[in-house]
PDB file of N, CA and C in Angstrom:
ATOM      1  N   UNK A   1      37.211 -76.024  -7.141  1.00  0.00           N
ATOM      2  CA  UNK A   1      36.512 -77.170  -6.572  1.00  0.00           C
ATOM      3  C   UNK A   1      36.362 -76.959  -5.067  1.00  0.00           C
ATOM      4  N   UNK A   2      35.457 -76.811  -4.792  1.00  0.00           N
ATOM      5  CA  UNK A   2      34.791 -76.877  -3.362  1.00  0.00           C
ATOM      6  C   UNK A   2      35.454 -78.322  -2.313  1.00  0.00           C
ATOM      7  N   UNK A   3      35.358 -77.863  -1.270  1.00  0.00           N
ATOM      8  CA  UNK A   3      35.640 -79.436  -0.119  1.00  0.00           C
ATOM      9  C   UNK A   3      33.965 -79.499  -0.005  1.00  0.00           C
ATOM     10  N   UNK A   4      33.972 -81.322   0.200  1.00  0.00           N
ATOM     11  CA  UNK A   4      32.485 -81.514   0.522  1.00  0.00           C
ATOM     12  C   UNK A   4      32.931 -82.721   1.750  1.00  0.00           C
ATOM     13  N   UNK A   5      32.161 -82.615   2.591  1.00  0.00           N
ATOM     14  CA  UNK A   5      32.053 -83.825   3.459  1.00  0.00           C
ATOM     15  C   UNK A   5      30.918 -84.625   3.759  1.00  0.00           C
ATOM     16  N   UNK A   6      30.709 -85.870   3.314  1.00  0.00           N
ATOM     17  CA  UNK A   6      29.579 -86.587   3.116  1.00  0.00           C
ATOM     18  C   UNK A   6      29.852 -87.072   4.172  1.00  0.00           C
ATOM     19  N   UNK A   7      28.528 -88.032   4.897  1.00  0.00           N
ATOM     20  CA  UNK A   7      28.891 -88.917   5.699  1.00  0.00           C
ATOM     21  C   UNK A   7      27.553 -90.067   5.415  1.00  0.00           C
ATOM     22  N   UNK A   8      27.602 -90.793   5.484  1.00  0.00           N
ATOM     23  CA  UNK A   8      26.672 -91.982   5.060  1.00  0.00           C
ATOM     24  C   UNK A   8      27.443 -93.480   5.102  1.00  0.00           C
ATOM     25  N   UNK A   9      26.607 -94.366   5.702  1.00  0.00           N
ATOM     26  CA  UNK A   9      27.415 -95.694   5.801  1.00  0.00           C
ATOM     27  C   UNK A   9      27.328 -96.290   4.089  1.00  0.00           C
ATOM     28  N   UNK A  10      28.481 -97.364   4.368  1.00  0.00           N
ATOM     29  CA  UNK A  10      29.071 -98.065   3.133  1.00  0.00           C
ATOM     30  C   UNK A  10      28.069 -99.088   2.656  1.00  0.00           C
ATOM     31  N   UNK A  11      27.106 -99.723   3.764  1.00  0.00           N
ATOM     32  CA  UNK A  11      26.228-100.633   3.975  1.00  0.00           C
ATOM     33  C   UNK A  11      24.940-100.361   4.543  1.00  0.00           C
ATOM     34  N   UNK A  12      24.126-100.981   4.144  1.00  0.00           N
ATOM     35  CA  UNK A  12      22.886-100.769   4.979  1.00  0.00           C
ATOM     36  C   UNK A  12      21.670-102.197   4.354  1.00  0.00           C
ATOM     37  N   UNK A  13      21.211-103.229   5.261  1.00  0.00           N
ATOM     38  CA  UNK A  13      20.064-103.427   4.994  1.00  0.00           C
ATOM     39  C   UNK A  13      18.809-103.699   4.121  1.00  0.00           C
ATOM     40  N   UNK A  14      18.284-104.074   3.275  1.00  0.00           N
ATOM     41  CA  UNK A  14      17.269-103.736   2.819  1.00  0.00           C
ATOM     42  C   UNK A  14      15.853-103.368   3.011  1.00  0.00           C
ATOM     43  N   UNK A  15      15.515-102.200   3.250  1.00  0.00           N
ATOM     44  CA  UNK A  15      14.430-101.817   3.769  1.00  0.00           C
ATOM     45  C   UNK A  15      15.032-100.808   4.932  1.00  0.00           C
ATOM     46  N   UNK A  16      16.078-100.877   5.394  1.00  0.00           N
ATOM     47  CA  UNK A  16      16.751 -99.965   6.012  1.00  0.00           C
ATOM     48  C   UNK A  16      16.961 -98.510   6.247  1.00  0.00           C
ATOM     49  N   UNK A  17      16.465 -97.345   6.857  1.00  0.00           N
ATOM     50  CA  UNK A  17      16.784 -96.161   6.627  1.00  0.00           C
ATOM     51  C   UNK A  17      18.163 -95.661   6.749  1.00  0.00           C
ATOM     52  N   UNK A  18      18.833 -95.038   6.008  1.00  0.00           N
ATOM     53  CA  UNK A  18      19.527 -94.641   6.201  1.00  0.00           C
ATOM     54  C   UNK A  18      19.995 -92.702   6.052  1.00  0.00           C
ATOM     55  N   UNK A  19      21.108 -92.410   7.309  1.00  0.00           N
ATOM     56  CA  UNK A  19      21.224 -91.082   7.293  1.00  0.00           C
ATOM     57  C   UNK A  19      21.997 -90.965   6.167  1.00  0.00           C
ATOM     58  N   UNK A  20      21.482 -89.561   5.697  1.00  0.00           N
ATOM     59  CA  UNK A  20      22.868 -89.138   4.496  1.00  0.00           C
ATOM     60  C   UNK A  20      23.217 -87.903   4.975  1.00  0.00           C
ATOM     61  N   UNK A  21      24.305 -87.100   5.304  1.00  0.00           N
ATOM     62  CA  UNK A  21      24.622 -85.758   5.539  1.00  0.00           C
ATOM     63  C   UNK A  21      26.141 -85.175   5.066  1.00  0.00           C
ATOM     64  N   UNK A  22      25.976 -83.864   4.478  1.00  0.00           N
ATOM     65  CA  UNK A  22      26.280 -83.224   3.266  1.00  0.00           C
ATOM     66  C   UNK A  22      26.970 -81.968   4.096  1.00  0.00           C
ATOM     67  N   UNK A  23      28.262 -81.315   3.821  1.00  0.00           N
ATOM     68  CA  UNK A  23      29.143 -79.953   4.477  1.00  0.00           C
ATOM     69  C   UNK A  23      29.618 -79.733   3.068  1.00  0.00           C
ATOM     70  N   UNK A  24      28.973 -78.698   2.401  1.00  0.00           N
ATOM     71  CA  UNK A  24      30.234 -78.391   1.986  1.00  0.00           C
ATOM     72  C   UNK A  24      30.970 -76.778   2.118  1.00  0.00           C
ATOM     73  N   UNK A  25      32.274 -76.390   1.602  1.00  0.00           N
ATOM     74  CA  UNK A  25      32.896 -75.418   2.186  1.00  0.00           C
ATOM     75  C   UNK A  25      32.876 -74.464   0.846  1.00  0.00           C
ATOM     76  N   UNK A  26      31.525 -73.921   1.585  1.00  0.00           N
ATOM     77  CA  UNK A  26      30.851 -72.561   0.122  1.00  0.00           C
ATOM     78  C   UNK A  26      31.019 -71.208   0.456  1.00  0.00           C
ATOM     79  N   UNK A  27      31.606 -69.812   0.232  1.00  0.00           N
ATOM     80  CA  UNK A  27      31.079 -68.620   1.023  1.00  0.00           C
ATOM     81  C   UNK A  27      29.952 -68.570   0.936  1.00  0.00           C
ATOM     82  N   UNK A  28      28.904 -68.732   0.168  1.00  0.00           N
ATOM     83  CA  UNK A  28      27.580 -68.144   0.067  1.00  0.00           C
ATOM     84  C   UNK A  28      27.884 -66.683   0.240  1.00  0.00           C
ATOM     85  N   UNK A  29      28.288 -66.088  -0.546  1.00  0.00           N
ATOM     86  CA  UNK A  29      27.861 -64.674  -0.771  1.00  0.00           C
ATOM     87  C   UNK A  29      27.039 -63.845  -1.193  1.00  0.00           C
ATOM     88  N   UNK A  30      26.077 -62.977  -0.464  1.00  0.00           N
ATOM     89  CA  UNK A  30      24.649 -62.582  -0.792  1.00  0.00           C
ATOM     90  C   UNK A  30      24.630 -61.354  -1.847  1.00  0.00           C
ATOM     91  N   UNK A  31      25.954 -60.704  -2.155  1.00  0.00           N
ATOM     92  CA  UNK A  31      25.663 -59.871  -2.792  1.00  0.00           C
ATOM     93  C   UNK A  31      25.346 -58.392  -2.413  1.00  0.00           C
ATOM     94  N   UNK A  32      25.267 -58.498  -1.036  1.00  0.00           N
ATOM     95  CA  UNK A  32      24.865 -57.461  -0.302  1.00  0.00           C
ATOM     96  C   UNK A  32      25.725 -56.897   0.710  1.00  0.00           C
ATOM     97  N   UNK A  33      27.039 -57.245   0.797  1.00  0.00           N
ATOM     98  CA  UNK A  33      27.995 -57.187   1.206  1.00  0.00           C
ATOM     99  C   UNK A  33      29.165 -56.348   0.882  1.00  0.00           C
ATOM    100  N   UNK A  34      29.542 -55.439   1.558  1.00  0.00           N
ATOM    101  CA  UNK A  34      30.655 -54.257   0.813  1.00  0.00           C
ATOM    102  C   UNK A  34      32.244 -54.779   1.392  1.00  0.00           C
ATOM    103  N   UNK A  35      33.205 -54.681   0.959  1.00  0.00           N
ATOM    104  CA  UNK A  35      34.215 -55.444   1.160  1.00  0.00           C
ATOM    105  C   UNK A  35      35.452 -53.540   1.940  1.00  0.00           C
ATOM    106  N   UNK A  36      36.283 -54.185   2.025  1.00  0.00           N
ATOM    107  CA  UNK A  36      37.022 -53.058   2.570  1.00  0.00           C
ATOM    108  C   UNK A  36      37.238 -51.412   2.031  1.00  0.00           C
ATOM    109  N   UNK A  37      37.087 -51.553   0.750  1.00  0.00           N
ATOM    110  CA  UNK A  37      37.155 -50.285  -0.235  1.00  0.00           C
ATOM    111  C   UNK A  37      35.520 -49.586  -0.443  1.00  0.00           C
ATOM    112  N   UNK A  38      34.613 -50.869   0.137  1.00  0.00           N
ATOM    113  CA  UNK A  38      32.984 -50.261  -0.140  1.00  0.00           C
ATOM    114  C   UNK A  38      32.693 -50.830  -1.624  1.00  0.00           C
ATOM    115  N   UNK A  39      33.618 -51.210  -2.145  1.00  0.00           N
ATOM    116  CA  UNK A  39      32.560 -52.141  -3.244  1.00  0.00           C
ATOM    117  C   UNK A  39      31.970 -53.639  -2.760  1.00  0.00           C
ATOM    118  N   UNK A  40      31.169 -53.431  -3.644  1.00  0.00           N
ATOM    119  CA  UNK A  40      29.879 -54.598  -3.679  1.00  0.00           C
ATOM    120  C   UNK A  40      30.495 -56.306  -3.570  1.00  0.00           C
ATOM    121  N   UNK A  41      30.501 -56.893  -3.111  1.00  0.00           N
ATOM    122  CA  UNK A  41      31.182 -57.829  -3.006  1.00  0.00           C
ATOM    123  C   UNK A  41      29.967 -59.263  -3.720  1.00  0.00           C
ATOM    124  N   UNK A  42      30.725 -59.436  -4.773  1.00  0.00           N
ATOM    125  CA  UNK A  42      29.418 -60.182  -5.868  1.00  0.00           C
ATOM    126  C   UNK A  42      28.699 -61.113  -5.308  1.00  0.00           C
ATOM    127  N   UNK A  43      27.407 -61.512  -5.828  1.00  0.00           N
ATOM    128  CA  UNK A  43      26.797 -62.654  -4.894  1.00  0.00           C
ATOM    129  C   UNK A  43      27.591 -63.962  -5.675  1.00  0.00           C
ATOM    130  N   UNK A  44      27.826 -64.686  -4.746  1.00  0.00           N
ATOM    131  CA  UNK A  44      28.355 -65.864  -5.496  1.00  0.00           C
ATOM    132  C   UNK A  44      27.746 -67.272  -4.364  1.00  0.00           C
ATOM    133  N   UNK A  45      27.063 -67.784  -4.590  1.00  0.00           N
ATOM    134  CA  UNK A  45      25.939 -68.920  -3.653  1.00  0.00           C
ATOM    135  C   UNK A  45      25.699 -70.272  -4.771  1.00  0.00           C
ATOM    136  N   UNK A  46      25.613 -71.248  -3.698  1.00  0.00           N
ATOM    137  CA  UNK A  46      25.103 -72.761  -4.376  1.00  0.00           C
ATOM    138  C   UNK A  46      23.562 -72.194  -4.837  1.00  0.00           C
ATOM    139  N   UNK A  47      23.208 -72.833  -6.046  1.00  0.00           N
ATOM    140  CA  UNK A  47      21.516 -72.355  -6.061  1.00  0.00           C
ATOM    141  C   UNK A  47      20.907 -73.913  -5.734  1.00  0.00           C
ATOM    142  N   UNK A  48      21.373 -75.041  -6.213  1.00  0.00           N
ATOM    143  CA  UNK A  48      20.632 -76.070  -6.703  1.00  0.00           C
ATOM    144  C   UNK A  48      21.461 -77.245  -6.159  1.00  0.00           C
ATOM    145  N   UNK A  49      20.785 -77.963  -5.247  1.00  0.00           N
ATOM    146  CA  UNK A  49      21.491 -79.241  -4.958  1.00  0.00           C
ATOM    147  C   UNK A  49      20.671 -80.392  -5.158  1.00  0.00           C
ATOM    148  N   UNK A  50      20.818 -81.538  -5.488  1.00  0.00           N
ATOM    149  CA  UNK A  50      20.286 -82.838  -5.751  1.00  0.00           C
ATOM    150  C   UNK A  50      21.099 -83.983  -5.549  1.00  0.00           C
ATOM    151  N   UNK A  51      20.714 -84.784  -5.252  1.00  0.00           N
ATOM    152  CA  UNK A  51      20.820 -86.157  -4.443  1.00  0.00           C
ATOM    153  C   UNK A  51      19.806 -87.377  -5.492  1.00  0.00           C
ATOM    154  N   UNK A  52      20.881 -88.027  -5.912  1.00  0.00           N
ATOM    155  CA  UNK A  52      20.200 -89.232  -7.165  1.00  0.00           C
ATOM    156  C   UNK A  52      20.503 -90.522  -6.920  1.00  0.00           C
ATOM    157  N   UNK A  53      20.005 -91.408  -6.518  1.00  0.00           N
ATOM    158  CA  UNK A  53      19.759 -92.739  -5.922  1.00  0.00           C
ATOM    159  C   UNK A  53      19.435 -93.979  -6.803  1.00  0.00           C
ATOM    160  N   UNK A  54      20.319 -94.666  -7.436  1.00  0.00           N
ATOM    161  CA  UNK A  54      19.321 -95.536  -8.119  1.00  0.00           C
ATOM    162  C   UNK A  54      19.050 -94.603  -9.892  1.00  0.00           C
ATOM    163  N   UNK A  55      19.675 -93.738  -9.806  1.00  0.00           N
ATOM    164  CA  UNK A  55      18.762 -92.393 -11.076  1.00  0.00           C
ATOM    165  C   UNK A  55      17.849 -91.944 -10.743  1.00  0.00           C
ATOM    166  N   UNK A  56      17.038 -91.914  -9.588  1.00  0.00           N
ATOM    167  CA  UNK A  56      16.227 -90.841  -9.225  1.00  0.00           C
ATOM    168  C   UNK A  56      16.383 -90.259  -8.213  1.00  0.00           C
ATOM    169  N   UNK A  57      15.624 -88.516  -8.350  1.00  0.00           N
ATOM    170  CA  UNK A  57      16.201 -87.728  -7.359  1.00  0.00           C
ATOM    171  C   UNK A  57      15.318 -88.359  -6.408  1.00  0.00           C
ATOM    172  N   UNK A  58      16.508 -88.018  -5.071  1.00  0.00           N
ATOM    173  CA  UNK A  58      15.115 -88.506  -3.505  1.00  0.00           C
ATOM    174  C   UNK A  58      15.652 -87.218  -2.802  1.00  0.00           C
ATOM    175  N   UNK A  59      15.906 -86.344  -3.307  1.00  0.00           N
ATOM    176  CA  UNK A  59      15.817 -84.776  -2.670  1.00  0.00           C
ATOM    177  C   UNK A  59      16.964 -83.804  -3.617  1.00  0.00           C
ATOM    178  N   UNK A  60      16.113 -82.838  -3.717  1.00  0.00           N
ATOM    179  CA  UNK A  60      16.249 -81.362  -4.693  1.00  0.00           C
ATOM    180  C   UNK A  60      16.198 -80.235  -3.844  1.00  0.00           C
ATOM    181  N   UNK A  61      17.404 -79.253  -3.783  1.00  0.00           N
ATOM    182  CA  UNK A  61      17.018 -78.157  -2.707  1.00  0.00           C
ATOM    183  C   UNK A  61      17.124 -77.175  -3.830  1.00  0.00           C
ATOM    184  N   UNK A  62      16.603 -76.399  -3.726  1.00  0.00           N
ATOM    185  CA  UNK A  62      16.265 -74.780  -3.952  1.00  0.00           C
ATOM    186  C   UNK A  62      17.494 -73.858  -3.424  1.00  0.00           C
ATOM    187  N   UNK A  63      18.376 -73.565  -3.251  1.00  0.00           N
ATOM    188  CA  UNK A  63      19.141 -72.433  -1.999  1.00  0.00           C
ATOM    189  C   UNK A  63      19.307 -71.313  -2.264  1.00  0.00           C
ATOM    190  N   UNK A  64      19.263 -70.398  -1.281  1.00  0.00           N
ATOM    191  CA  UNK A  64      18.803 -69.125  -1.865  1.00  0.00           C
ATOM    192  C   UNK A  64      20.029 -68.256  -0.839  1.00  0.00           C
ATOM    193  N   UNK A  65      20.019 -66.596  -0.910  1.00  0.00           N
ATOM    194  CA  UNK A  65      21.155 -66.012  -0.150  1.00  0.00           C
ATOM    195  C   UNK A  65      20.976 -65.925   1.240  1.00  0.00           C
ATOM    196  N   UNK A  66      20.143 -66.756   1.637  1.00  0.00           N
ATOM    197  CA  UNK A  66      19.844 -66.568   3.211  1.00  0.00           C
ATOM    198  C   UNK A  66      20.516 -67.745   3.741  1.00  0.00           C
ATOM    199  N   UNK A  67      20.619 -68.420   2.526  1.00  0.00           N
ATOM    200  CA  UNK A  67      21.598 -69.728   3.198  1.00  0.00           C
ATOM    201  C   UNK A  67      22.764 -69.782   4.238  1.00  0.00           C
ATOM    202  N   UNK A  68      23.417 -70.093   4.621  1.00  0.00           N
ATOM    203  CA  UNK A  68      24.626 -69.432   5.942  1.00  0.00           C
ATOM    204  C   UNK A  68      26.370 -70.025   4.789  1.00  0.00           C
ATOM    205  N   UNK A  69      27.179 -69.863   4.962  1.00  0.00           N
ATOM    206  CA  UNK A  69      28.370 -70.046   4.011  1.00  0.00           C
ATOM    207  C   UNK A  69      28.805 -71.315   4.799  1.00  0.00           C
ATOM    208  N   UNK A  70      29.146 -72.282   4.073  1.00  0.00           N
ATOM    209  CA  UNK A  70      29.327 -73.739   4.451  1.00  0.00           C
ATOM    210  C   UNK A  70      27.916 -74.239   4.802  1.00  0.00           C
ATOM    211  N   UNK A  71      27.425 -75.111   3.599  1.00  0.00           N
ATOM    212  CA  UNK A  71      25.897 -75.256   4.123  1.00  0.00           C
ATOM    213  C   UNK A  71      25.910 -76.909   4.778  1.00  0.00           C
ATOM    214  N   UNK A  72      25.755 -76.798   5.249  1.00  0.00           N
ATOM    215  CA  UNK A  72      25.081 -78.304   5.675  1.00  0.00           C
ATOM    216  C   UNK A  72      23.510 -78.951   6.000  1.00  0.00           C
ATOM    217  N   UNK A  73      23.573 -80.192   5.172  1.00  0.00           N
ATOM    218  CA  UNK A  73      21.970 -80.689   5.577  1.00  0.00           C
ATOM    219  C   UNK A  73      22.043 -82.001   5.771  1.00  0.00           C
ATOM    220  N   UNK A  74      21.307 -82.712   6.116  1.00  0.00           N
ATOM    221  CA  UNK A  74      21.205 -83.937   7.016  1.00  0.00           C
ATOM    222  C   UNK A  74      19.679 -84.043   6.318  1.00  0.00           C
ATOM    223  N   UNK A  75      19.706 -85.722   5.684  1.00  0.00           N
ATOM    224  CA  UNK A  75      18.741 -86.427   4.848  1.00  0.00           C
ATOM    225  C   UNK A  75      18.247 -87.800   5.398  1.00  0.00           C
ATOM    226  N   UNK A  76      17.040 -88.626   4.984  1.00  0.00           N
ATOM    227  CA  UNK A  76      17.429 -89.725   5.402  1.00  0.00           C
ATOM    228  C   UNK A  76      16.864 -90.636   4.163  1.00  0.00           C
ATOM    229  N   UNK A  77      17.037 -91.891   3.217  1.00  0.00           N
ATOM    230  CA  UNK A  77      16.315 -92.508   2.181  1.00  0.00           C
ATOM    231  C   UNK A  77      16.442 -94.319   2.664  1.00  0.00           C
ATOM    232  N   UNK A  78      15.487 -94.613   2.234  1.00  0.00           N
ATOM    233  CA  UNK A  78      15.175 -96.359   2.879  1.00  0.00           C
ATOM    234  C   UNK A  78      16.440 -97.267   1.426  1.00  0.00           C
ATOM    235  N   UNK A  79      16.956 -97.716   1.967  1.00  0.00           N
ATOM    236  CA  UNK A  79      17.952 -98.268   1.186  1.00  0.00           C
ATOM    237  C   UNK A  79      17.661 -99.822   0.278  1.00  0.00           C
ATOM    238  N   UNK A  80      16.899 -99.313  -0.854  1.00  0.00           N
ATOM    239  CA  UNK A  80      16.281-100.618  -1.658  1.00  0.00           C
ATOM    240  C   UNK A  80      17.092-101.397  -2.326  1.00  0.00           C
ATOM    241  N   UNK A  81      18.345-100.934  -3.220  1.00  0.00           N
ATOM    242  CA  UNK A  81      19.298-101.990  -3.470  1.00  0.00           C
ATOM    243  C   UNK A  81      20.351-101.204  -3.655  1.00  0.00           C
ATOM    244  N   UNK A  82      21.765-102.189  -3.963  1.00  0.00           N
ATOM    245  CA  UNK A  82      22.920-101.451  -3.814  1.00  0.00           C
ATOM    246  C   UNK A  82      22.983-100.625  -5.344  1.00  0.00           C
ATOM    247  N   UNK A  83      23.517 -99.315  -5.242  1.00  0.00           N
ATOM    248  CA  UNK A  83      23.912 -98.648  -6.125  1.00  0.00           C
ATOM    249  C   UNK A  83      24.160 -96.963  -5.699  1.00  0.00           C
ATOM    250  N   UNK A  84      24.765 -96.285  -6.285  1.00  0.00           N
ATOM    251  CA  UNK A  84      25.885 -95.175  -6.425  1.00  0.00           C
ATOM    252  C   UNK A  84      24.255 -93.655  -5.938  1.00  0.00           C
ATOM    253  N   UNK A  85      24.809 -92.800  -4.862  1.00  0.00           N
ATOM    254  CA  UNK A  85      24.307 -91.808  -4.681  1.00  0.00           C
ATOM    255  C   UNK A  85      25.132 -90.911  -5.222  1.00  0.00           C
ATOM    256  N   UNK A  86      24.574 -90.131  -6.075  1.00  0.00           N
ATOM    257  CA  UNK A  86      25.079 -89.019  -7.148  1.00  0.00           C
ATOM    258  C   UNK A  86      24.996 -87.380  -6.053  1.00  0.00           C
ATOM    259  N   UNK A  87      25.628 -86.949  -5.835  1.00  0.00           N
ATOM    260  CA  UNK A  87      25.522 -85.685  -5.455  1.00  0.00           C
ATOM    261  C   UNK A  87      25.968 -84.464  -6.379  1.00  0.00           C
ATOM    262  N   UNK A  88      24.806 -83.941  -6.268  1.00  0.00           N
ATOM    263  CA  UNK A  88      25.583 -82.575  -7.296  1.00  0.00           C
ATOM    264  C   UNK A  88      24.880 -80.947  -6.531  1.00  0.00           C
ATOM    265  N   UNK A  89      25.987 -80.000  -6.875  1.00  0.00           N
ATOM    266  CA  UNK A  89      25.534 -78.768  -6.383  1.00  0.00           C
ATOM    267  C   UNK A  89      25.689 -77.791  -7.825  1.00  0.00           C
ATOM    268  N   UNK A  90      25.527 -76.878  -7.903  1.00  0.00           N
ATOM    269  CA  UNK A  90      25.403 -75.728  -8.969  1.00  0.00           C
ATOM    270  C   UNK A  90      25.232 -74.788  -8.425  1.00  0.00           C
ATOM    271  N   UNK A  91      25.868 -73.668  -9.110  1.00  0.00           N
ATOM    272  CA  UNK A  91      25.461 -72.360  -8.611  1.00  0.00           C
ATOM    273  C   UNK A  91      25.924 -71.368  -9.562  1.00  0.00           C
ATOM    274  N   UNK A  92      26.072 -69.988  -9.090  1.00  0.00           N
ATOM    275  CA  UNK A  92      26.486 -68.488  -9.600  1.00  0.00           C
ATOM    276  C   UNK A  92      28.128 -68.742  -9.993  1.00  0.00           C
ATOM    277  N   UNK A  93      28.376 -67.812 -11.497  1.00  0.00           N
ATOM    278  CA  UNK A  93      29.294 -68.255 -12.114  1.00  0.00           C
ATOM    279  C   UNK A  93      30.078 -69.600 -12.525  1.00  0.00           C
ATOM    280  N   UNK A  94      28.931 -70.264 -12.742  1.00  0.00           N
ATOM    281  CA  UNK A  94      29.171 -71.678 -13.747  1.00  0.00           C
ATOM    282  C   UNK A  94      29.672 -72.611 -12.492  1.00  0.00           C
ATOM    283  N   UNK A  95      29.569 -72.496 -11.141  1.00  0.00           N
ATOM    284  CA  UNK A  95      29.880 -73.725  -9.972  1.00  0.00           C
ATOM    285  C   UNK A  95      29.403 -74.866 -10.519  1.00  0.00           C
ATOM    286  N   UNK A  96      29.611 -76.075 -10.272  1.00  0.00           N
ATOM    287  CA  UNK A  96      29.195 -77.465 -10.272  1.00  0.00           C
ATOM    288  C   UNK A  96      30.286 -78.291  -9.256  1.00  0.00           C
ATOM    289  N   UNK A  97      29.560 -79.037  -8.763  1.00  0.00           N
ATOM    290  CA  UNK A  97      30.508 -79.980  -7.934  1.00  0.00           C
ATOM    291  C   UNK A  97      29.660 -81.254  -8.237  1.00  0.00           C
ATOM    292  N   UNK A  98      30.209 -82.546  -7.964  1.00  0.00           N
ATOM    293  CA  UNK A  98      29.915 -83.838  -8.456  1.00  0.00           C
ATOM    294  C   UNK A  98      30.331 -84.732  -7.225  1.00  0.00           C
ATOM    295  N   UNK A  99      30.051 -85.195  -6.705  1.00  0.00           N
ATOM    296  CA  UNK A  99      30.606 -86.493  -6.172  1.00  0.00           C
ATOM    297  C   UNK A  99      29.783 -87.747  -6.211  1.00  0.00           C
ATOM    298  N   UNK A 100      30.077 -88.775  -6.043  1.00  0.00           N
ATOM    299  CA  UNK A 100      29.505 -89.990  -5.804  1.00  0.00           C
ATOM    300  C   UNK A 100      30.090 -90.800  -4.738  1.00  0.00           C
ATOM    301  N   UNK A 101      28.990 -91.420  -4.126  1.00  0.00           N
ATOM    302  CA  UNK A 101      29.123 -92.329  -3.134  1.00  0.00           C
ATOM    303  C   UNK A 101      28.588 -93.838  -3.171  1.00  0.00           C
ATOM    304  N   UNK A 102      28.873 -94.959  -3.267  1.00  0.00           N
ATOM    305  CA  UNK A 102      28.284 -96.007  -3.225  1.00  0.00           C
ATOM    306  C   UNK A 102      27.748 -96.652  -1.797  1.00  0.00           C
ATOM    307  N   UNK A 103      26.820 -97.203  -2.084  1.00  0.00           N
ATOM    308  CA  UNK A 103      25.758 -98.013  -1.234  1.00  0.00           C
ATOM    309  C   UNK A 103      25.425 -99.172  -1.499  1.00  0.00           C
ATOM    310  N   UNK A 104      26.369-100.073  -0.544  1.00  0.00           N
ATOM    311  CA  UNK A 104      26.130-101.370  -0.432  1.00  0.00           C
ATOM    312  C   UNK A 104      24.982-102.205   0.395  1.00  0.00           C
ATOM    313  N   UNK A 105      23.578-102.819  -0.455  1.00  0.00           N
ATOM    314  CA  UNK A 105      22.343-103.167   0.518  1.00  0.00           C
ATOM    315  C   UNK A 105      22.295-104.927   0.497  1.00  0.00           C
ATOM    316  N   UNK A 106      22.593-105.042   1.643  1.00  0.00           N
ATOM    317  CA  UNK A 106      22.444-106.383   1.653  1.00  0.00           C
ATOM    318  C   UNK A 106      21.138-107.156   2.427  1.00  0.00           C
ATOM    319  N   UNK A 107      20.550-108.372   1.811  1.00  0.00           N
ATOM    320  CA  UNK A 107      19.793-108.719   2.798  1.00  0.00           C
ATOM    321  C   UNK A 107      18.624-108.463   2.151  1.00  0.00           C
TER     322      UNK A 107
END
């Protein structure tokens, strides 16, 4: 299990934008990399991240080996009513990570 660090408020508004931003602690390994003995050091990288709001996605990334190891991204979605942001990542050799965050919209 990966560390992830979300940051996003507990509350927000209705009609409100709000930031969402995402660390988590990945090598991203490209595969292209020789380790001390000169073997190949396997690619092992997040491929697929999504962000689900309500049950729908409001952003899907693609990630590929150019990514940097510990990725971080910074989002922003208008906050229509309260309910649970789903985060999920996937990747090389069966990765998945899960978290959820709730979002309280008042107003």
């Amino acid at each position: 299990m990966a560390i992830t660090r979300i940051t996003m408020p507990a509350t927000a508004r209705r009609g409100e934008t709000v930031d969402v931003q995402w660390l988590i602690a990945h090598p991203m390994e490209t595969g292209h990399r020789s380790d001390d003995q000169g073997r190949v050091v396997p690619r092992d990288i997040i491929t697929r991240f999504e962000c689900r709001y309500l049950g729908q996605v409001v952003i899907g990334l693609d990630l590929f080996p150019a990514i940097a190891a510990n990725p971080y991204v910074a989002f922003t979605l208008v906050a229509d009513r309260s309910g649970d942001l789903e985060f999920r990542w996937t990747g090389d050799h069966g990765f998945e990570q899960r978290e959820v965050r709730p979002l309280v919209v008042t107003g």
